[in-house]
C-alpha atoms as a PDB file:
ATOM      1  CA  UNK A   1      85.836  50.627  31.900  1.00  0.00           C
ATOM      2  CA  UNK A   2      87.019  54.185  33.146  1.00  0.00           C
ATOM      3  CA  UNK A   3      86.919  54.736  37.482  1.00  0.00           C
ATOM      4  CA  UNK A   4      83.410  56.217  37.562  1.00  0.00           C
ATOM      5  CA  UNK A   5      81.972  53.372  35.869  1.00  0.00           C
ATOM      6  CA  UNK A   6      83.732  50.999  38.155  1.00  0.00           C
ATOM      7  CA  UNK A   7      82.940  52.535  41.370  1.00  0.00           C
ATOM      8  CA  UNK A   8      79.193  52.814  40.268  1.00  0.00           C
ATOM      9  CA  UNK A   9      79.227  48.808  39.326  1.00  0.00           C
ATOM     10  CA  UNK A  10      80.636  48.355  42.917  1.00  0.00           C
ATOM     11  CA  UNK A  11      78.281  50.751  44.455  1.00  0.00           C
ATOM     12  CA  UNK A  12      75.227  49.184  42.860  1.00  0.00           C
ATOM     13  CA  UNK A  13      77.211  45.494  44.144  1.00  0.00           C
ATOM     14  CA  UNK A  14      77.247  47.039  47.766  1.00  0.00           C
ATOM     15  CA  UNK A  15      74.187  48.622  47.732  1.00  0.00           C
ATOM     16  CA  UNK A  16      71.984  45.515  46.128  1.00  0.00           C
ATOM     17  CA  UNK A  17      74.080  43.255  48.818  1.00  0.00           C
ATOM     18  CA  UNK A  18      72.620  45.736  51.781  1.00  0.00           C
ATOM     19  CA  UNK A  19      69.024  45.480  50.077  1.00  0.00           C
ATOM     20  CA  UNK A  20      68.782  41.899  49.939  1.00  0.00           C
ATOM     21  CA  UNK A  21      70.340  41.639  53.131  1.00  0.00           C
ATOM     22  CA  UNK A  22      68.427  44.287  54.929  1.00  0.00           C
ATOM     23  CA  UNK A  23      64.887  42.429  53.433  1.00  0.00           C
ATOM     24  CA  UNK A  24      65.856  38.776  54.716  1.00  0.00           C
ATOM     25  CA  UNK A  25      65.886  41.106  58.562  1.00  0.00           C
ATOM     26  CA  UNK A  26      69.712  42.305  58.764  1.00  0.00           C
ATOM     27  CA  UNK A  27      68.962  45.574  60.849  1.00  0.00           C
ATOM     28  CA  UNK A  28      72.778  46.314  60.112  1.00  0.00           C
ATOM     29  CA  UNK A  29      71.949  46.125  57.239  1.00  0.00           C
ATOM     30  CA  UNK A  30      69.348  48.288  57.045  1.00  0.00           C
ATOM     31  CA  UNK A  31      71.597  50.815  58.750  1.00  0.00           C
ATOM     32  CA  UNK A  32      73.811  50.680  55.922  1.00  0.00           C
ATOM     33  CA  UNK A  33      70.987  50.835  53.439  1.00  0.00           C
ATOM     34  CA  UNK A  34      69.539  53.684  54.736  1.00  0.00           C
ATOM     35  CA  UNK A  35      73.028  55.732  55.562  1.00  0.00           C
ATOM     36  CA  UNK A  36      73.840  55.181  51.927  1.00  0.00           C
ATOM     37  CA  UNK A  37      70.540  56.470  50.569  1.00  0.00           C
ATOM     38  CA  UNK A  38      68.480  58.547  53.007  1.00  0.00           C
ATOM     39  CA  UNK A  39      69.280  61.808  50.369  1.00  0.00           C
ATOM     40  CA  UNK A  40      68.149  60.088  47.422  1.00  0.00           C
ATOM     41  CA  UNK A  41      64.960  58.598  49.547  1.00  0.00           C
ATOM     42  CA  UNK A  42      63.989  61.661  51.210  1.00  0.00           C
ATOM     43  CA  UNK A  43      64.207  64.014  47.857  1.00  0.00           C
ATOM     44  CA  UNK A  44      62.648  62.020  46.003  1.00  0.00           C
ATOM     45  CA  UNK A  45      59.656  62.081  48.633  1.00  0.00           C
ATOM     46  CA  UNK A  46      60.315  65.765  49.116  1.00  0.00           C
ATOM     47  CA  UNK A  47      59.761  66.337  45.226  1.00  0.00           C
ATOM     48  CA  UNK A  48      56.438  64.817  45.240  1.00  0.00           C
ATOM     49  CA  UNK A  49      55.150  65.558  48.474  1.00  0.00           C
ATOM     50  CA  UNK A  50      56.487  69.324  48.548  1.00  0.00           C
ATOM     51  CA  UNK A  51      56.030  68.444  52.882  1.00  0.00           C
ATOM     52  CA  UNK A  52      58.770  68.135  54.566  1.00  0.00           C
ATOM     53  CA  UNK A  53      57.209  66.164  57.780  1.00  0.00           C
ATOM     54  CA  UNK A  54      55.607  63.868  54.737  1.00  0.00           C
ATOM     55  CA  UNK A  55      58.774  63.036  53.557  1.00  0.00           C
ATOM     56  CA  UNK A  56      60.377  62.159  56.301  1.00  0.00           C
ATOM     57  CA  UNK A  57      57.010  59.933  57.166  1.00  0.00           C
ATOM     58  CA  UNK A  58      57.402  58.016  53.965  1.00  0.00           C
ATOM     59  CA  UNK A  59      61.261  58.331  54.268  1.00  0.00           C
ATOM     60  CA  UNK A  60      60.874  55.696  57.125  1.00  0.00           C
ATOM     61  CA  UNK A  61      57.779  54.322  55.280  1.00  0.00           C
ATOM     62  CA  UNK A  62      60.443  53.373  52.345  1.00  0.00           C
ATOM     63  CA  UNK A  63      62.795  51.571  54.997  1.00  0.00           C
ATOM     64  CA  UNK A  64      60.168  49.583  56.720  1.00  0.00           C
ATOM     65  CA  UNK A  65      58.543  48.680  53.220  1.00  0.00           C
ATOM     66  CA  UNK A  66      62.269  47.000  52.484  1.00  0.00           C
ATOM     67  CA  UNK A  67      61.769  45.252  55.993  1.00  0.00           C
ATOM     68  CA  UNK A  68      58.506  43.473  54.906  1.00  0.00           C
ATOM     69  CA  UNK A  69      57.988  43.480  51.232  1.00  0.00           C
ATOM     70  CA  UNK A  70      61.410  43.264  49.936  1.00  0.00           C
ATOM     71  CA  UNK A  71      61.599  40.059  49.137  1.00  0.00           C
ATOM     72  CA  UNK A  72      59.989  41.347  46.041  1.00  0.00           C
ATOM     73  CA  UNK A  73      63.125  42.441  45.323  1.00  0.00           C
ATOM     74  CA  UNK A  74      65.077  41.198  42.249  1.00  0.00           C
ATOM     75  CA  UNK A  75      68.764  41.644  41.849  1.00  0.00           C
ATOM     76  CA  UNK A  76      68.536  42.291  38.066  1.00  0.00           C
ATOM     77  CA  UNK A  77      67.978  45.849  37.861  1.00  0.00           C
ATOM     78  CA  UNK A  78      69.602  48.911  39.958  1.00  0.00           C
ATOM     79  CA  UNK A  79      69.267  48.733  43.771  1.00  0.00           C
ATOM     80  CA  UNK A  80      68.422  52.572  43.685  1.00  0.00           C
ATOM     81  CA  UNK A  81      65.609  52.611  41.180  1.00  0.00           C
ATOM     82  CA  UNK A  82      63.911  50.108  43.022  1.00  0.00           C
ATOM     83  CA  UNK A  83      64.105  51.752  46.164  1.00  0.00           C
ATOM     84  CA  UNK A  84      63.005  55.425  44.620  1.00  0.00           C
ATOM     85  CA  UNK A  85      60.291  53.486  43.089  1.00  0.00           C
ATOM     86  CA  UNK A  86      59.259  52.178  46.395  1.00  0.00           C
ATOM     87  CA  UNK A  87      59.422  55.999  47.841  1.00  0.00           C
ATOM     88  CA  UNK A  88      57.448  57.417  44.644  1.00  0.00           C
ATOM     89  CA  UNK A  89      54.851  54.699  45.238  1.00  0.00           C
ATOM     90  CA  UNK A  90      54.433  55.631  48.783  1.00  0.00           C
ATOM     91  CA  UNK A  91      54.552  59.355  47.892  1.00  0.00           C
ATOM     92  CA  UNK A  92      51.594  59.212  45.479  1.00  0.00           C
ATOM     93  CA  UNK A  93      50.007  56.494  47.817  1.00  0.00           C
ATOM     94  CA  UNK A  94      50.079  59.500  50.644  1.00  0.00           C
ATOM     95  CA  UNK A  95      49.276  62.816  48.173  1.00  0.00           C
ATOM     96  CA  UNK A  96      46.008  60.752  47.414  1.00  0.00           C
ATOM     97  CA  UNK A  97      45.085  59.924  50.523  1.00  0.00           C
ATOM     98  CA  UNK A  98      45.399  63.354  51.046  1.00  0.00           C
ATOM     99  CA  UNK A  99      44.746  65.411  48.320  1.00  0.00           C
ATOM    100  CA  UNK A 100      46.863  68.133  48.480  1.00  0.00           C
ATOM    101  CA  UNK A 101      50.351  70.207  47.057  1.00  0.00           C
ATOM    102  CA  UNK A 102      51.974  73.151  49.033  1.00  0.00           C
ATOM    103  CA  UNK A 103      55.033  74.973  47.881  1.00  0.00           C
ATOM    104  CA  UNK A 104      58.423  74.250  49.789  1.00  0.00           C
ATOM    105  CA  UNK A 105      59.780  76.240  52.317  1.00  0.00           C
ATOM    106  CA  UNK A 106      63.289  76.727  52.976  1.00  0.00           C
ATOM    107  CA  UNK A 107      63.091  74.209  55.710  1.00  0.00           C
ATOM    108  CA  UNK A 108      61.956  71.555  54.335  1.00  0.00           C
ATOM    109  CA  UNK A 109      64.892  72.206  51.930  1.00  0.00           C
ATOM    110  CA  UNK A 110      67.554  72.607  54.608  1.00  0.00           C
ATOM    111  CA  UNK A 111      66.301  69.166  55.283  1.00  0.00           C
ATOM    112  CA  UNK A 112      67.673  67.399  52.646  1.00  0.00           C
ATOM    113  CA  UNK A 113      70.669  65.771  54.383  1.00  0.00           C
ATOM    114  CA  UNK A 114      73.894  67.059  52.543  1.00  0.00           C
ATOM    115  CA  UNK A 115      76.600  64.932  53.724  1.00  0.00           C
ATOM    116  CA  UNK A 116      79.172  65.696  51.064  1.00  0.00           C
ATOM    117  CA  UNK A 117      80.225  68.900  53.216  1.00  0.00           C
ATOM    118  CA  UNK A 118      80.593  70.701  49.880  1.00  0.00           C
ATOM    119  CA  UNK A 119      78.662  74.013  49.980  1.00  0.00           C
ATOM    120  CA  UNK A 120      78.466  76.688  52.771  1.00  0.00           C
ATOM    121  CA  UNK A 121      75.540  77.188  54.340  1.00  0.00           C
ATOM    122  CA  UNK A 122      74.910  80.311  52.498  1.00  0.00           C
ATOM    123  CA  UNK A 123      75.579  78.455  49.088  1.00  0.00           C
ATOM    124  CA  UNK A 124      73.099  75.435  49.320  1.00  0.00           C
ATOM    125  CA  UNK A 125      70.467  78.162  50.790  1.00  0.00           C
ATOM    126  CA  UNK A 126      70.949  80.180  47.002  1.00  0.00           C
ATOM    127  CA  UNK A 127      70.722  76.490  45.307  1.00  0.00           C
ATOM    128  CA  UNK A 128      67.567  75.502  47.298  1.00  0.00           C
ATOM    129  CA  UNK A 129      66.100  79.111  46.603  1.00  0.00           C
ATOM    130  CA  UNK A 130      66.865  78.447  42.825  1.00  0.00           C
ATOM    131  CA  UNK A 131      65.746  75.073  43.033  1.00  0.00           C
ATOM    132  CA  UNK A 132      62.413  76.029  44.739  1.00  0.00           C
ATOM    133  CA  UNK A 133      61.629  77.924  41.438  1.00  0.00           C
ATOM    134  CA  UNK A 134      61.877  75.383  39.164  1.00  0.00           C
ATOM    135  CA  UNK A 135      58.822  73.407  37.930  1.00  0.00           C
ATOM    136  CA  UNK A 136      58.132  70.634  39.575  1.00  0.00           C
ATOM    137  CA  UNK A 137      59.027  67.859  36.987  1.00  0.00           C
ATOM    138  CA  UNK A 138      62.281  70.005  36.440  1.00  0.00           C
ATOM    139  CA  UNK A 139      63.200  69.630  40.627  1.00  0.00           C
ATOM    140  CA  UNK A 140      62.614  66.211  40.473  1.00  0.00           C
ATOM    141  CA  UNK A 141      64.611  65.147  37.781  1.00  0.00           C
ATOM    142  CA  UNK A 142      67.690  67.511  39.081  1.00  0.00           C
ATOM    143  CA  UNK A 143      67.050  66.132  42.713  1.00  0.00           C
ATOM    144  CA  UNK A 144      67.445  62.719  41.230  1.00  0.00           C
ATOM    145  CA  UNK A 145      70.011  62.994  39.310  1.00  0.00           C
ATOM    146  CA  UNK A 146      72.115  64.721  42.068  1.00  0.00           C
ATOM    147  CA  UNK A 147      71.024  63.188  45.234  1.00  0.00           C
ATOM    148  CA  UNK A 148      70.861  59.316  43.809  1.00  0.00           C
ATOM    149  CA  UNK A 149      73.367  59.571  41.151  1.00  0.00           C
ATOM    150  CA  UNK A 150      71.104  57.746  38.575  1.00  0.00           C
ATOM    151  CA  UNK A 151      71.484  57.804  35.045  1.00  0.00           C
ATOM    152  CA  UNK A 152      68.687  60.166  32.776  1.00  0.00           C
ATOM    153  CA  UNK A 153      67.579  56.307  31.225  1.00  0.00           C
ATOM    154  CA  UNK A 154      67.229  55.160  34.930  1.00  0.00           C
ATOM    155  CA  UNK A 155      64.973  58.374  35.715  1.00  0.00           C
ATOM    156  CA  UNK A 156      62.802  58.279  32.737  1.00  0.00           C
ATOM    157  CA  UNK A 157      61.835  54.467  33.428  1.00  0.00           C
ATOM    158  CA  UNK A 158      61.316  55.844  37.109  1.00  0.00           C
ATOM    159  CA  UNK A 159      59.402  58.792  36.349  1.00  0.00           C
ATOM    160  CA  UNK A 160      57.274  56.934  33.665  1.00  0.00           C
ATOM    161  CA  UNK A 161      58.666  59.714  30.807  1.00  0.00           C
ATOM    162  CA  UNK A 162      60.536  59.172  27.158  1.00  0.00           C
ATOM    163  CA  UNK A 163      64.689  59.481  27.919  1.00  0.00           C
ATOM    164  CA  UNK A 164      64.873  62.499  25.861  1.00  0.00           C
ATOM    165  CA  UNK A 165      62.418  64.307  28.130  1.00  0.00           C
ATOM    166  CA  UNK A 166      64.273  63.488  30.778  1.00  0.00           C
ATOM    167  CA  UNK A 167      67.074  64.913  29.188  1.00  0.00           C
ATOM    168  CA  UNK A 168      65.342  67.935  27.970  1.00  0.00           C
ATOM    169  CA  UNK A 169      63.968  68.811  31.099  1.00  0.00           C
ATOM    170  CA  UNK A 170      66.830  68.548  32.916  1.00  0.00           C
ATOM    171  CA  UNK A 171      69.173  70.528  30.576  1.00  0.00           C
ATOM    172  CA  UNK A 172      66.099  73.132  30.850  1.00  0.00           C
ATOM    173  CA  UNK A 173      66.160  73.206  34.554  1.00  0.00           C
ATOM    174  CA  UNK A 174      70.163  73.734  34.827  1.00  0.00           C
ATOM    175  CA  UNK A 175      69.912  76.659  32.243  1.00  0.00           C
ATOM    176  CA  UNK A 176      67.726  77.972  34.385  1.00  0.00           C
ATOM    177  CA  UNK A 177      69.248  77.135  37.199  1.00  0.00           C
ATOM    178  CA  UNK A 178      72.993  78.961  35.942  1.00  0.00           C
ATOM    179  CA  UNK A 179      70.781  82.112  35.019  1.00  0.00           C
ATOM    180  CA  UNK A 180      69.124  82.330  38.890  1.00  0.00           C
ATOM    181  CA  UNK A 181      72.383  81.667  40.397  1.00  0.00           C
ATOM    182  CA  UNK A 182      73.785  84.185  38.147  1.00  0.00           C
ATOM    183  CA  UNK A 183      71.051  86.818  38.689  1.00  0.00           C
ATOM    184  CA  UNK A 184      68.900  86.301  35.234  1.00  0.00           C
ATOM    185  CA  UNK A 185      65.735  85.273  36.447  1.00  0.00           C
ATOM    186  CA  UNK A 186      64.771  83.275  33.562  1.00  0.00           C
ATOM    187  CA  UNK A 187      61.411  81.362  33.632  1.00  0.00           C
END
């Protein structure tokens, strides 16, 4: 077992420990739970909401849902699937309700939390600009994949889609991705 996969068995340890503690009422718990996976939460909301006040409404919906329904939690699977499948639930739950898609705005990309301190300011505005173009199925698998750190198998169960669209998808969107970052608008 190389590092990576170690410190994703002891992430998934950590984070199923805050879940099951956070849903039998720990409110440190929940702190800990949501510190560790606001990003994922929030884009994942984000990508099917394209509102940025939505997502943050079903953000907190997502944390309270742990709160009173996660006993319905079983620590089989990953901690982080179950909790984006919460989100996407609540997500489609809302978009019903109110029948309706807009397009992003660069705000309600700068509010994706970005704690890794990684990009300038000027950098993650080009990545959300090139992210904004992709198609929607595209942004949501790459948001995924970044901001939760789950495996293409993990999104295609999420997402309801074969593994090797996942995969194609996603391979699509960074191609396109390199060639808007690179200045070859490629659709």
């Amino acid at each position: 077992m190389d590092v990576s996969e170690k410190t994703l068995r002891t992430d998934r340890a950590a984070l199923d420990e805050l879940l099951v503690r956070a849903a039998a009422g720990s409110r440190e718990a929940l702190a800990g739970l949501y510190s560790a996976t606001r990003g994922a939460v929030y884009a994942m909301a984000l990508s099917v909401l394209k509102n940025a006040e939505d997502a943050r409404d079903v953000t907190q919906d997502t944390y309270v849902q742990v709160l009173t329904a996660g006993g319905q939690y079983r620590s089989q699977g990953s901690p982080m699937a179950w909790l984006l499948t919460v989100t996407r639930n609540l997500a489609g739950m809302r978009l019903r309700r109110q029948s309706r898609q807009t397009g992003l705005t660069d705000e309600e990309w700068d509010a994706i939390p970005d704690g890794s301190g990684l990009f300038a300011a000027e950098d993650r505005a080009l990545i959300q600009e090139a992210l904004a173009r992709l198609r929607d199925d595209e942004r949501q698998i790459v948001l995924l994949h970044a901001t939760s750190g789950l495996k293409h198998r993990e999104i295609a169960a999420l997402l309801d889609m074969p593994t090797a669209t996942v995969l194609s998808k996603y391979h699509r969107a960074l191609k396109k991705l390199r060639a808007q970052l690179e200045g070859d608008d490629v659709r």
